[in-house]
Protein backbone atom coordinates (compact mmCIF):
# COMPACT_ATOMS: atom_id res chain seq x y z
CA UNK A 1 -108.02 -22.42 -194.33
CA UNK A 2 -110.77 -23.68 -192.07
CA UNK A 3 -113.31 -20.99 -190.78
CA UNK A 4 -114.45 -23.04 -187.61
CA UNK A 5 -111.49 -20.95 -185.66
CA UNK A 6 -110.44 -17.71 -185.48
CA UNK A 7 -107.01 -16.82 -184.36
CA UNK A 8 -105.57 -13.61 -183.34
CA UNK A 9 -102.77 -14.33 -185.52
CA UNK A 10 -102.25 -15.04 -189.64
CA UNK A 11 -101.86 -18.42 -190.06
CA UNK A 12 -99.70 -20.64 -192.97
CA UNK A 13 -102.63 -21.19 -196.08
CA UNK A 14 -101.00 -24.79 -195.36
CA UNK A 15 -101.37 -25.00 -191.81
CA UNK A 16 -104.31 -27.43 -192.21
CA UNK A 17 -103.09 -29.42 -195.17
CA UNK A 18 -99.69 -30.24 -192.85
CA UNK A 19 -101.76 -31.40 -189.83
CA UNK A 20 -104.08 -33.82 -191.90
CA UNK A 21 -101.14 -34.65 -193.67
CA UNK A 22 -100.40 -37.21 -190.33
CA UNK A 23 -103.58 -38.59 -190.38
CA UNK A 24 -103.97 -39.39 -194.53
CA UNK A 25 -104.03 -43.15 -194.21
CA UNK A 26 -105.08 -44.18 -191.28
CA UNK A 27 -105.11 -47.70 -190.01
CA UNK A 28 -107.91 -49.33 -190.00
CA UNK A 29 -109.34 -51.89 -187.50
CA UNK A 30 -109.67 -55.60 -189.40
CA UNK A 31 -111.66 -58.22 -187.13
CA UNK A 32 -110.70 -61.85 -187.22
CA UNK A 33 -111.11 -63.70 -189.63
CA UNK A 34 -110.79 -61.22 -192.65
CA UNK A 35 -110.32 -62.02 -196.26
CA UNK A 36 -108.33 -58.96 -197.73
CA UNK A 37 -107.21 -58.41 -201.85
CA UNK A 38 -104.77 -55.58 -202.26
CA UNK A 39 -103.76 -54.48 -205.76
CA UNK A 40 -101.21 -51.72 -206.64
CA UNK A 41 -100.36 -50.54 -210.04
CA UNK A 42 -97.64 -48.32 -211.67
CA UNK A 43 -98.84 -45.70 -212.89
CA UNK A 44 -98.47 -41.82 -215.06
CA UNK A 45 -100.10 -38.65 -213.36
CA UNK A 46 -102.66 -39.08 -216.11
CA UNK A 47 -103.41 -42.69 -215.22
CA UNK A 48 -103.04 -41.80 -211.81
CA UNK A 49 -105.60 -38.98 -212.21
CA UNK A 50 -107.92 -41.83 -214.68
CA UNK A 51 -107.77 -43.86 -211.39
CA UNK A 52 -109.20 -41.35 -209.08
CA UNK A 53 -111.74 -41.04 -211.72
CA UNK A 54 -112.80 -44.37 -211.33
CA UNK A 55 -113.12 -44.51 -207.63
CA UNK A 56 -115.87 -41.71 -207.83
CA UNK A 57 -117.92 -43.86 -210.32
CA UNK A 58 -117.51 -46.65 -208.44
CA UNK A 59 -119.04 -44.38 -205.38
CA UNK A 60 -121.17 -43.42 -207.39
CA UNK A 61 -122.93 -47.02 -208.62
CA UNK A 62 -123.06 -48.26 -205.19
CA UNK A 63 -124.85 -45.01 -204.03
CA UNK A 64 -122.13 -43.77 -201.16
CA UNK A 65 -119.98 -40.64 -200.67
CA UNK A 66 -117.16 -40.14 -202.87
CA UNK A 67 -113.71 -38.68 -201.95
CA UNK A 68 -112.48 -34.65 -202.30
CA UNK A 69 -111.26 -33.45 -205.48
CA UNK A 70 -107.85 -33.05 -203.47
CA UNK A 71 -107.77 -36.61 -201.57
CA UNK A 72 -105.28 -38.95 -201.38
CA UNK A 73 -106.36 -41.79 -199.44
CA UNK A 74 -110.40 -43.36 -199.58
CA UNK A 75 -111.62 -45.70 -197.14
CA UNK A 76 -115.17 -46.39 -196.96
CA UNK A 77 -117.82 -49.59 -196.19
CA UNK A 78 -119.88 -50.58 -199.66
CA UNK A 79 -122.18 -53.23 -199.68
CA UNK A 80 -120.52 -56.58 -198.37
CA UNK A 81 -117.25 -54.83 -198.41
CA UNK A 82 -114.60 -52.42 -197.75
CA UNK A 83 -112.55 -50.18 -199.82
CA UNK A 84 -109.23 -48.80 -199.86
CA UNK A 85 -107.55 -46.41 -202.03
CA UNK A 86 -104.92 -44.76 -201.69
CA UNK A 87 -102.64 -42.10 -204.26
CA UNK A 88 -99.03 -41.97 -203.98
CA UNK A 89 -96.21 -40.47 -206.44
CA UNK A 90 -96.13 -43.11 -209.19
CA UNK A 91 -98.38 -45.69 -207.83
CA UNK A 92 -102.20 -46.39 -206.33
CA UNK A 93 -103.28 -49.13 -204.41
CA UNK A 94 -106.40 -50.73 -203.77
CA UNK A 95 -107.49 -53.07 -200.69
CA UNK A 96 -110.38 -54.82 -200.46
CA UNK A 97 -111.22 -55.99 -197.35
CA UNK A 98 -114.10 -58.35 -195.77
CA UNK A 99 -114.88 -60.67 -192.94
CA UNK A 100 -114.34 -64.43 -193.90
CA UNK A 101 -116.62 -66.92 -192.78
CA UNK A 102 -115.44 -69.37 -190.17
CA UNK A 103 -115.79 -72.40 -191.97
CA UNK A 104 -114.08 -71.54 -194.63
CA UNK A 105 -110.61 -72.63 -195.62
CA UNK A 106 -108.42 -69.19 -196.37
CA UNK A 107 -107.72 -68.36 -200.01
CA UNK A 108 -110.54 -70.78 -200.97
CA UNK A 109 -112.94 -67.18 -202.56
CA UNK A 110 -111.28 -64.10 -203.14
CA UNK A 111 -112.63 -61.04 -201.87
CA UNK A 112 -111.89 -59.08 -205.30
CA UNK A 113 -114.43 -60.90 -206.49
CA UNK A 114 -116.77 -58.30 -205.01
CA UNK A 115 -116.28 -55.35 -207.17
CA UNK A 116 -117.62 -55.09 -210.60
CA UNK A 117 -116.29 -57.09 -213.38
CA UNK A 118 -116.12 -54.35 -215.93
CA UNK A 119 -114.91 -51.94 -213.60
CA UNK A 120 -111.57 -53.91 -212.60
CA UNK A 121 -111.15 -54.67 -216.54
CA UNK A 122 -110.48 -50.96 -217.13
CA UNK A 123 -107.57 -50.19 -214.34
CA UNK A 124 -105.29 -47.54 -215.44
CA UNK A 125 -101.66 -48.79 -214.81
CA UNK A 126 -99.69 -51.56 -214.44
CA UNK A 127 -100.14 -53.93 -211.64
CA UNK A 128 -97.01 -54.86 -209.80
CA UNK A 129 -98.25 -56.35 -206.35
CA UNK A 130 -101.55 -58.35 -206.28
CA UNK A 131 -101.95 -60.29 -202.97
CA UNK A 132 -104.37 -61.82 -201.37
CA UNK A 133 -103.80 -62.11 -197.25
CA UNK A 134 -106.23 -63.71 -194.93
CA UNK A 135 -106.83 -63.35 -191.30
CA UNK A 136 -107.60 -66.66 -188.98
CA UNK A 137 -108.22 -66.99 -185.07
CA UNK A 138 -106.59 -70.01 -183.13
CA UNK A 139 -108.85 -72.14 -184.36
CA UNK A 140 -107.13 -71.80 -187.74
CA UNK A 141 -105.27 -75.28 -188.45
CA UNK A 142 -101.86 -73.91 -189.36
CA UNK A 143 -100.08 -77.92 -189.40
CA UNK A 144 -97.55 -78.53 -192.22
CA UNK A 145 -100.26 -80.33 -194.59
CA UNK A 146 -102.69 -77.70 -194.62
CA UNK A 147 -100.42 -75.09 -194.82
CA UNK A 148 -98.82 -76.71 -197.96
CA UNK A 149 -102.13 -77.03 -199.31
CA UNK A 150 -103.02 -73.05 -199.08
CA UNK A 151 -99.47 -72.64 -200.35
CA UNK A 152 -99.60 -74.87 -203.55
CA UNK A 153 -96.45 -77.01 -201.60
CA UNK A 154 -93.95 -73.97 -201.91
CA UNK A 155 -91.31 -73.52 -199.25
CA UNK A 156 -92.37 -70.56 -196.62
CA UNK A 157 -91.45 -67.92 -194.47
CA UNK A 158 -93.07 -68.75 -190.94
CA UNK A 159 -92.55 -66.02 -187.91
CA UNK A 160 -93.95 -64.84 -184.89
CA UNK A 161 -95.08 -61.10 -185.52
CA UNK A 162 -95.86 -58.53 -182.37
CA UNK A 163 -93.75 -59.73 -180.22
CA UNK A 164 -94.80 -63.98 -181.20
CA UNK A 165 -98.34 -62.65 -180.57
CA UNK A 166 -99.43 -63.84 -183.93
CA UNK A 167 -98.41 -66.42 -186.92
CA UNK A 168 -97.02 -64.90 -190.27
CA UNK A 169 -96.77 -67.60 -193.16
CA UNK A 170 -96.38 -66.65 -196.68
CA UNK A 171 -93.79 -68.18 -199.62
CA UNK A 172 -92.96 -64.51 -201.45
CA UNK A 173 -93.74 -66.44 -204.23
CA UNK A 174 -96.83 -66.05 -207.34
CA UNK A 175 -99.11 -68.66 -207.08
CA UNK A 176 -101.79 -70.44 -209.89
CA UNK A 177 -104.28 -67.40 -209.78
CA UNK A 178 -101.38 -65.33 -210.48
CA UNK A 179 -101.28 -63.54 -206.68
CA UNK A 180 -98.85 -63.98 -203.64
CA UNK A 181 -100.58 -65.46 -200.36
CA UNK A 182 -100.03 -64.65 -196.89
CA UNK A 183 -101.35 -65.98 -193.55
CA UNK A 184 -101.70 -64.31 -190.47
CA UNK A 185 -103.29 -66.01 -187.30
CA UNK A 186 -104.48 -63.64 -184.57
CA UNK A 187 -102.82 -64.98 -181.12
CA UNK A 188 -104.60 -62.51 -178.71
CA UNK A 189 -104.14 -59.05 -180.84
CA UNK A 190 -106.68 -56.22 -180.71
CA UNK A 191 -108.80 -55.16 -183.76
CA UNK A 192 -106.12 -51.94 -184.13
CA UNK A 193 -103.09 -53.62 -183.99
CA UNK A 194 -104.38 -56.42 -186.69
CA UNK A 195 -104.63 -53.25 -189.01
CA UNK A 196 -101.59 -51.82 -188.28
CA UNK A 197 -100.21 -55.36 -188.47
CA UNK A 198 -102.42 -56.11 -191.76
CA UNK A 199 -101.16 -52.45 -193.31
CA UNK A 200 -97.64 -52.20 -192.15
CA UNK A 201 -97.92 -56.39 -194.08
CA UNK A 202 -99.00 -55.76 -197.18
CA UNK A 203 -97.09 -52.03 -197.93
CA UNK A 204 -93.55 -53.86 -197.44
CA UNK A 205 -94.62 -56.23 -199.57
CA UNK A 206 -95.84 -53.28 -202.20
CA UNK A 207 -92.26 -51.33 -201.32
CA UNK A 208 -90.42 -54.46 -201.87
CA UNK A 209 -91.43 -55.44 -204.99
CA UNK A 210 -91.18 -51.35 -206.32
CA UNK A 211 -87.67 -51.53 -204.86
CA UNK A 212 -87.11 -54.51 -207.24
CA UNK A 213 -87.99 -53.09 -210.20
CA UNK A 214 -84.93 -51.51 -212.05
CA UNK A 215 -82.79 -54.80 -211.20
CA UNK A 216 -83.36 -56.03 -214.42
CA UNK A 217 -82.66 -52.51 -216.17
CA UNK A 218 -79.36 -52.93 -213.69
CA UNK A 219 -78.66 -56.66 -215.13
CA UNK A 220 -79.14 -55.45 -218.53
CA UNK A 221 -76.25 -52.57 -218.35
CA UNK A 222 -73.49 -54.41 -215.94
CA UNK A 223 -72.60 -56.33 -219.65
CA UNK A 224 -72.78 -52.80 -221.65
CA UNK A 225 -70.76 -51.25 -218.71
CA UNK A 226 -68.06 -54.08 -218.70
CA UNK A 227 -67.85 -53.47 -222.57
CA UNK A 228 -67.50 -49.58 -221.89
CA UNK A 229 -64.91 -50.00 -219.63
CA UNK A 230 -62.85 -51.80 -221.98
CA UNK A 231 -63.25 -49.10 -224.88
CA UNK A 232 -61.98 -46.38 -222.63
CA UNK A 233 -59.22 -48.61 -221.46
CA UNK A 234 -58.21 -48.81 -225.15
CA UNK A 235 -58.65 -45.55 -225.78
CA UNK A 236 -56.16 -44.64 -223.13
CA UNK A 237 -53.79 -47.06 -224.22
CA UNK A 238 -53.53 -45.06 -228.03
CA UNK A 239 -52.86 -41.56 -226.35
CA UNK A 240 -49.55 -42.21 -225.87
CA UNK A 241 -48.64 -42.79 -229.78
CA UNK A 242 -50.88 -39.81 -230.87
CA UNK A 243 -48.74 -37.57 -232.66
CA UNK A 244 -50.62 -35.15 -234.57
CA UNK A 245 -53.65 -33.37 -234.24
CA UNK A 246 -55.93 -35.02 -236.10
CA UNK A 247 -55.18 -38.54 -234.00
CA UNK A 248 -55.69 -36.30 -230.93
CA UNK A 249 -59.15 -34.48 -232.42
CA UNK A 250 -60.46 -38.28 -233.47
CA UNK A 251 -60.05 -39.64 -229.91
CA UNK A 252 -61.43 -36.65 -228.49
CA UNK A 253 -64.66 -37.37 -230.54
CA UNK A 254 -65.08 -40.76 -229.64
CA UNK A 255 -64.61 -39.87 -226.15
CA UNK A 256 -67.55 -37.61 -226.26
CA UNK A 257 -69.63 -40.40 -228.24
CA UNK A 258 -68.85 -42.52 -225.19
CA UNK A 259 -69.88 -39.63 -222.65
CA UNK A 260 -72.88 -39.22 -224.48
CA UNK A 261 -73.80 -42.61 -224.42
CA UNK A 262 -72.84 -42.55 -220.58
CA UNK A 263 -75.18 -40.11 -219.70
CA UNK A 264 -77.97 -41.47 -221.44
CA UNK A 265 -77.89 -44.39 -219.12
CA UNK A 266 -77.51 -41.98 -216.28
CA UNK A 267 -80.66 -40.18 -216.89
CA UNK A 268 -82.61 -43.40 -217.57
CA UNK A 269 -81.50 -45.09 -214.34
CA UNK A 270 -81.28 -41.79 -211.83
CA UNK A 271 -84.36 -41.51 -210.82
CA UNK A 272 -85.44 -45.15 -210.67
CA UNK A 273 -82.12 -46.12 -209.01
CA UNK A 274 -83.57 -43.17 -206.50
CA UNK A 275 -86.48 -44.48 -205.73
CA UNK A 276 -85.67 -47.92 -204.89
CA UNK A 277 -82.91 -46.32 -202.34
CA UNK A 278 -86.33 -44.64 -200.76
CA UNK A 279 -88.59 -47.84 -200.90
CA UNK A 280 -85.55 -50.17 -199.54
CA UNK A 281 -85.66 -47.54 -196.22
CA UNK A 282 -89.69 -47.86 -196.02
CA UNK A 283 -89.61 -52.03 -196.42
CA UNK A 284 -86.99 -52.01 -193.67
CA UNK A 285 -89.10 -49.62 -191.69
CA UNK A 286 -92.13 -51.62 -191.96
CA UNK A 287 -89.89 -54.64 -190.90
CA UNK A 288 -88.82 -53.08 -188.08
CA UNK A 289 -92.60 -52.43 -187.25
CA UNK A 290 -93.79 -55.52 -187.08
CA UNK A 291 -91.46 -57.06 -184.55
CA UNK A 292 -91.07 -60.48 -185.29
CA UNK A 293 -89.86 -63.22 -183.34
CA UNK A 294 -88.38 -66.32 -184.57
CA UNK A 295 -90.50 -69.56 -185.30
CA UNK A 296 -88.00 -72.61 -184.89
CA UNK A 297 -87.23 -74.29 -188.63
CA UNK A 298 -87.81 -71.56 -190.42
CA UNK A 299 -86.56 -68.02 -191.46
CA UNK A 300 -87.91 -65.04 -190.50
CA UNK A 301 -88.76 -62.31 -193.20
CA UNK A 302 -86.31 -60.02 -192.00
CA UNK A 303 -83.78 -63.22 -192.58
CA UNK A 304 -85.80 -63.68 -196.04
CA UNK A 305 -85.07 -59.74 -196.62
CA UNK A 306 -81.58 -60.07 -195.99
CA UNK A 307 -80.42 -62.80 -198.08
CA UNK A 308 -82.70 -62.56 -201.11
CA UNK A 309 -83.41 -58.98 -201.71
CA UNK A 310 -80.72 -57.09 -199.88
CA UNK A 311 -77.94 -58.78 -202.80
CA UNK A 312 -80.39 -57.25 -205.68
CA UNK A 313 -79.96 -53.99 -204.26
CA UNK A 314 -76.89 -54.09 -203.32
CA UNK A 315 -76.35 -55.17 -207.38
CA UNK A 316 -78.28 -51.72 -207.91
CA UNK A 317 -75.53 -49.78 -206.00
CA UNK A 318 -73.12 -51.08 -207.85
CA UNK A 319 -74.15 -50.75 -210.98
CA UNK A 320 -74.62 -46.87 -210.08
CA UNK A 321 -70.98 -46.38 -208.73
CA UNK A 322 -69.75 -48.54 -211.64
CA UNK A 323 -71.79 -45.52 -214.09
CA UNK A 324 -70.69 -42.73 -211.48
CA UNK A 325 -66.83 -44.12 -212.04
CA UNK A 326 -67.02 -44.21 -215.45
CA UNK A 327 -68.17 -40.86 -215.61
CA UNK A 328 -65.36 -39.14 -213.93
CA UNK A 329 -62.96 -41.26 -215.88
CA UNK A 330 -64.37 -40.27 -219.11
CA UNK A 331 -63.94 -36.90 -217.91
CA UNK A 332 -60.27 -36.93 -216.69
CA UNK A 333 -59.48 -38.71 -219.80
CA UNK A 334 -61.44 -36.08 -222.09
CA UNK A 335 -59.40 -33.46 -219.80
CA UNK A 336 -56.45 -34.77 -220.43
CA UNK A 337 -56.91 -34.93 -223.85
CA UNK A 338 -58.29 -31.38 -224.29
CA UNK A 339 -55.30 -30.00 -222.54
CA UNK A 340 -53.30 -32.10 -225.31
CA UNK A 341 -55.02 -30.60 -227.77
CA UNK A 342 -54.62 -27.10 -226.49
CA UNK A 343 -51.05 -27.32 -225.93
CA UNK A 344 -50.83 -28.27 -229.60
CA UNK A 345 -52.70 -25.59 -230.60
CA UNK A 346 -50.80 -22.87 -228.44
CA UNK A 347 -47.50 -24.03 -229.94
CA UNK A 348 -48.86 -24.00 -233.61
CA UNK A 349 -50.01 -20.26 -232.76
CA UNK A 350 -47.00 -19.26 -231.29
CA UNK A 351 -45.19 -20.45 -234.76
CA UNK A 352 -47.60 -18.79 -236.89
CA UNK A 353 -47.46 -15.94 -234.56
CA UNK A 354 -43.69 -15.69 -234.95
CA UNK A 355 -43.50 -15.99 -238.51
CA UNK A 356 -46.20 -12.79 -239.06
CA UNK A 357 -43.76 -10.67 -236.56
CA UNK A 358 -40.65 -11.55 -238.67
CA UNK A 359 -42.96 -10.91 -241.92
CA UNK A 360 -44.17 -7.41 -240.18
CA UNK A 361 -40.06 -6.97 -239.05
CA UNK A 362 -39.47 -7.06 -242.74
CA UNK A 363 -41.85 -5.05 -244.42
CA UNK A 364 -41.09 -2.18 -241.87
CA UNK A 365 -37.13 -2.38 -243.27
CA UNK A 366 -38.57 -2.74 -246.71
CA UNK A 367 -40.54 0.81 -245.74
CA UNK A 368 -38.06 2.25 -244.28
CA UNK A 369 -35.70 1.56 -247.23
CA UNK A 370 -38.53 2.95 -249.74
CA UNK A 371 -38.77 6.17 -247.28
CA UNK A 372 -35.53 6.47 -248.25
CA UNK A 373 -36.16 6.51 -251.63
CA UNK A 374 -38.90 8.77 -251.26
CA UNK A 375 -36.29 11.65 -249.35
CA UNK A 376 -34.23 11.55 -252.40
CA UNK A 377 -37.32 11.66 -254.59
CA UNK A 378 -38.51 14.60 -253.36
CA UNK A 379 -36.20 16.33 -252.76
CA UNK A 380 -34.65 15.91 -256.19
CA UNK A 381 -38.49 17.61 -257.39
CA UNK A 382 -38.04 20.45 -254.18
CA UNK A 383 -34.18 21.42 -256.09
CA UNK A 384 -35.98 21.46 -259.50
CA UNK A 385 -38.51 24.21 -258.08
CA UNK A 386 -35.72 25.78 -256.34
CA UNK A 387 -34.01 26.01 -259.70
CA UNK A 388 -36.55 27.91 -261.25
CA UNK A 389 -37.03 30.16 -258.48
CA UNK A 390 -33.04 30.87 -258.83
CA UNK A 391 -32.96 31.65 -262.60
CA UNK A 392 -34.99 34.50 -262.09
CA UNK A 393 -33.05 36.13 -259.07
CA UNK A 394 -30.07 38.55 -259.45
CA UNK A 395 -27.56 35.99 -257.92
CA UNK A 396 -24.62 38.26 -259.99
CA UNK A 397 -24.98 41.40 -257.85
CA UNK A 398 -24.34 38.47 -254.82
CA UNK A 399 -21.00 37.19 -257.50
CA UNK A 400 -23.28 33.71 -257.70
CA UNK A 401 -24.04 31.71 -260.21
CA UNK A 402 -27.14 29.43 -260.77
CA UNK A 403 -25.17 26.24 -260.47
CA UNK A 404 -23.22 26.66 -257.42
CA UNK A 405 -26.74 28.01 -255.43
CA UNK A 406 -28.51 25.06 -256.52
CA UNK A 407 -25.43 22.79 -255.18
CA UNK A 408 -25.81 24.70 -251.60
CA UNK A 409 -29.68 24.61 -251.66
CA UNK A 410 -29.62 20.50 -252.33
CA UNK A 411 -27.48 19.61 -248.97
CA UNK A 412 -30.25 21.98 -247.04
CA UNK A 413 -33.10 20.67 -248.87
CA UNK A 414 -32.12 17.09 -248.35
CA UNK A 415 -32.07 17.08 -244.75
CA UNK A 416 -35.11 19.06 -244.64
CA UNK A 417 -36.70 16.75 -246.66
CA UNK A 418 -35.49 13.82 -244.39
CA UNK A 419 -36.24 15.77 -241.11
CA UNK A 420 -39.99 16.04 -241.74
CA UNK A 421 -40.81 12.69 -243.04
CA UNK A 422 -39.06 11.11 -239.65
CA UNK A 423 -41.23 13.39 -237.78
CA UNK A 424 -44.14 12.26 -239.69
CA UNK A 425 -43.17 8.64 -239.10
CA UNK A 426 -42.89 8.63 -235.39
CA UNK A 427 -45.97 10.83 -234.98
CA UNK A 428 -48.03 8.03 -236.98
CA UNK A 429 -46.13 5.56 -234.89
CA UNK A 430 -45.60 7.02 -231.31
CA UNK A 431 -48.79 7.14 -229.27
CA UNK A 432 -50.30 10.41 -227.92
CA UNK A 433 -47.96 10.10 -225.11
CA UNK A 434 -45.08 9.17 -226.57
CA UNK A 435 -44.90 5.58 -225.67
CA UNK A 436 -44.46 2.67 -227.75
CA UNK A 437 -46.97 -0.22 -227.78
CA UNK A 438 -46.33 -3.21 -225.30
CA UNK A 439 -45.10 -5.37 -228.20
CA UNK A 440 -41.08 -4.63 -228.96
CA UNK A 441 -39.65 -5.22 -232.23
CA UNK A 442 -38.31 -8.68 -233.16
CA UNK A 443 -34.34 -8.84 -232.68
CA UNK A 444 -33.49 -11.03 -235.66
CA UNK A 445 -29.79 -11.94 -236.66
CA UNK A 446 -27.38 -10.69 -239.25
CA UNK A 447 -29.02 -12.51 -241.71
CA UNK A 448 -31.91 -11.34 -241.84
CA UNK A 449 -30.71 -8.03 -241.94
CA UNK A 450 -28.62 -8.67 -244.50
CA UNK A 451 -31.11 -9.89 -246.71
CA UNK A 452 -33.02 -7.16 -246.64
């Protein structure tokens, strides 16, 4: 939080860091003529931290102020030169910039030429735009001849930029030194609007060429993607003569191998696909920007945009909806095939199920016939023990005999006998309350019954 105010009121700690956040690359003015090399380069965090690095030592040899630990953007004059550099998510730039003599032909030195030898050698990254644009006056000859000359005879885009208040040329195109060219003469443009021109120039041709780079991870799927399409075709195709579970288990499985395989491509390609969806808005934003007016003969770059790099996006889009697509078909398909598998599983459970209740059905008639047994088994043991007690009573003074007690005591001890075991049974069986369990006893048919 800065200190130079003091409000009567707490303030956001980011209240600062969101106002300079408008103001972190800046335009800057570019006089005419102007040689300018800009460089940017793919890049980790780490690389992208090795970078910063290396603009502080570079501050540092030529003796000027370097940038805050916490900058993103670094524009200051060095000896002969200017310097640009700027940090964004996965990428830093660099832009040289320097006035050109009059005299001499553009592209004939290169400004980049100016920083250290060594120091350029050691670049963390991976450089996807390198471009060298040069600024003229009127005076600039801008005929067909000489223009093919700066342009090594390639075909170019020509257009009238602010409103046909300057002259665009430039052929898209890598040329021997291995950088892209392009031209701008100054009609009657102010020092400002040349570097928002200049800027607003070179970052759509940075965005466009980020935009660009997952088309051929795109071109190298759409065949693997056509071949996936056909697998799950065929896989459909074999559900239908699946008859057993271990068909049903096998497709499922190769379903999932083709998921898996699915989603690998998903994650490689999401966040790339992403980004180029981002830089396509920003190139057509800085399109937009420069206002451009046509130049008779030849196309515009918007008309340039729109017929060579809108298709390889477009390509991009389809490739994801193709992926998305496959995706949910995979999953409807693995659905369906889940529920299959269920269903089988529910009716093999119900049949096991049913064959344990009749088993349980029996071997509660088996019990019930060996609780028979058991009544007539003890109470055969109960009589003997009456018995005895009866030989040693005076059954004559009653006119009874031993026998014919014992064959009144058995009827009495029988049902006795019977009586308590039942009421042992149903208190083992009945619940505290006296309700059955929710599960009723199997009604099976004559035959069953009769066989036990």
């Amino acid at each position: 939080m800065s200190d130079y105010y003091c409000l009567p009121f707490s303030n956001h700690p980011q209240r600062d860091q969101l106002y300079d956040e408008l103001h972190a690359r800046p335009f800057h003015p570019v006089k005419t003529p102007q040689q300018i090399s800009h460089l940017a380069f793919k890049a980790t965090p780490q690389e992208l931290d090795a970078a910063f690095v290396l603009i502080r030592e570079l501050c540092h040899r030529y003796g000027v102020p370097q940038p805050g630990t916490s900058s993103v953007s670094f524009l200051h004059e060095f000896t002969g030169f200017f310097l640009r550099w700027e940090r964004h998510l996965e990428f830093f730039t660099l832009t040289v910039m320097r006035s050109a003599p009059r005299h001499e032909r553009p592209f004939q030195s290169r400004v980049l030429d100016a920083l250290p030898e060594d120091w350029l050698a050691v670049l963390p990254g991976q450089a996807v735009a390198a471009l060298h644009l040069a600024v003229g006056g009127e005076e600039l000859d801008v005929g067909p001849e000489e223009l093919a000359r700066m342009f090594d005879g390639e075909r170019l885009i020509v257009s009238r930029p602010k409103e046909g208040r300057a002259l665009l040329c430039t052929a898209f195109k890598l040329h021997g030194d291995g950088f892209g060219r392009i031209l701008i003469q100054n009609g009657d443009i102010s020092e400002y609007q040349m570097g928002r021109l200049v800027q607003r120039v070179y970052e759509m041709e940075t965005y466009r060429l980020l935009a660009q780079l997952p088309i051929p991870t795109a071109k190298r799927l759409a065949p693997e993607l056509h071949d996936m399409d056909r697998q799950l075709a065929e896989m459909l195709a074999r559900l239908p003569g699946i008859d057993n579970s271990a068909g049903e288990r096998a497709l499922l499985e190769d379903l999932s191998l083709l998921s898996a395989r699915l989603e690998s491509w998903r994650a490689e390609t999401n966040y790339r696909f992403s980004a180029t969806r981002a830089y396509q808005d920003l190139v057509l934003a800085r399109l937009s920007n420069i206002r451009e007016a046509e130049v008779e003969g030849h196309m515009t770059v918007a008309e340039f945009i729109a017929r060579r790099f809108d298709p390889g996006l477009r390509t991009l889009e389809w490739v994801q909806a193709w992926m998305e697509d496959l995706s949910r078909r995979i999953e409807r398909a693995g659905d369906m095939l889940r529920t299959r598998v269920n269903l089988t599983l529910q009716e093999q459970n119900k049949c096991l199920l049913v064959a344990m209740n009749r088993r349980s059905y029996l071997q509660l008639r088996m019990q019930e016939t060996v609780e028979g047994l058991s009544v007539a088994a003890i109470s055969y043991y109960l009589v003997g023990l009456i018995g005895y007690v009866l030989g040693i009573l005076p059954l004559e003074t009653l006119h009874l005999d031993k026998k014919t007690a014992m064959a009144l005591v058995v009827p009495l001890v029988l049902v006795s006998v019977w009586w308590t075991v039942r009421r042992i049974r149903h208190r083992l069986i009945r619940s505290p309350d006296g309700e059955l369990g929710s599960c009723s006893e199997p009604q099976l048919g004559h035959g069953a019954e009769e066989e036990v």
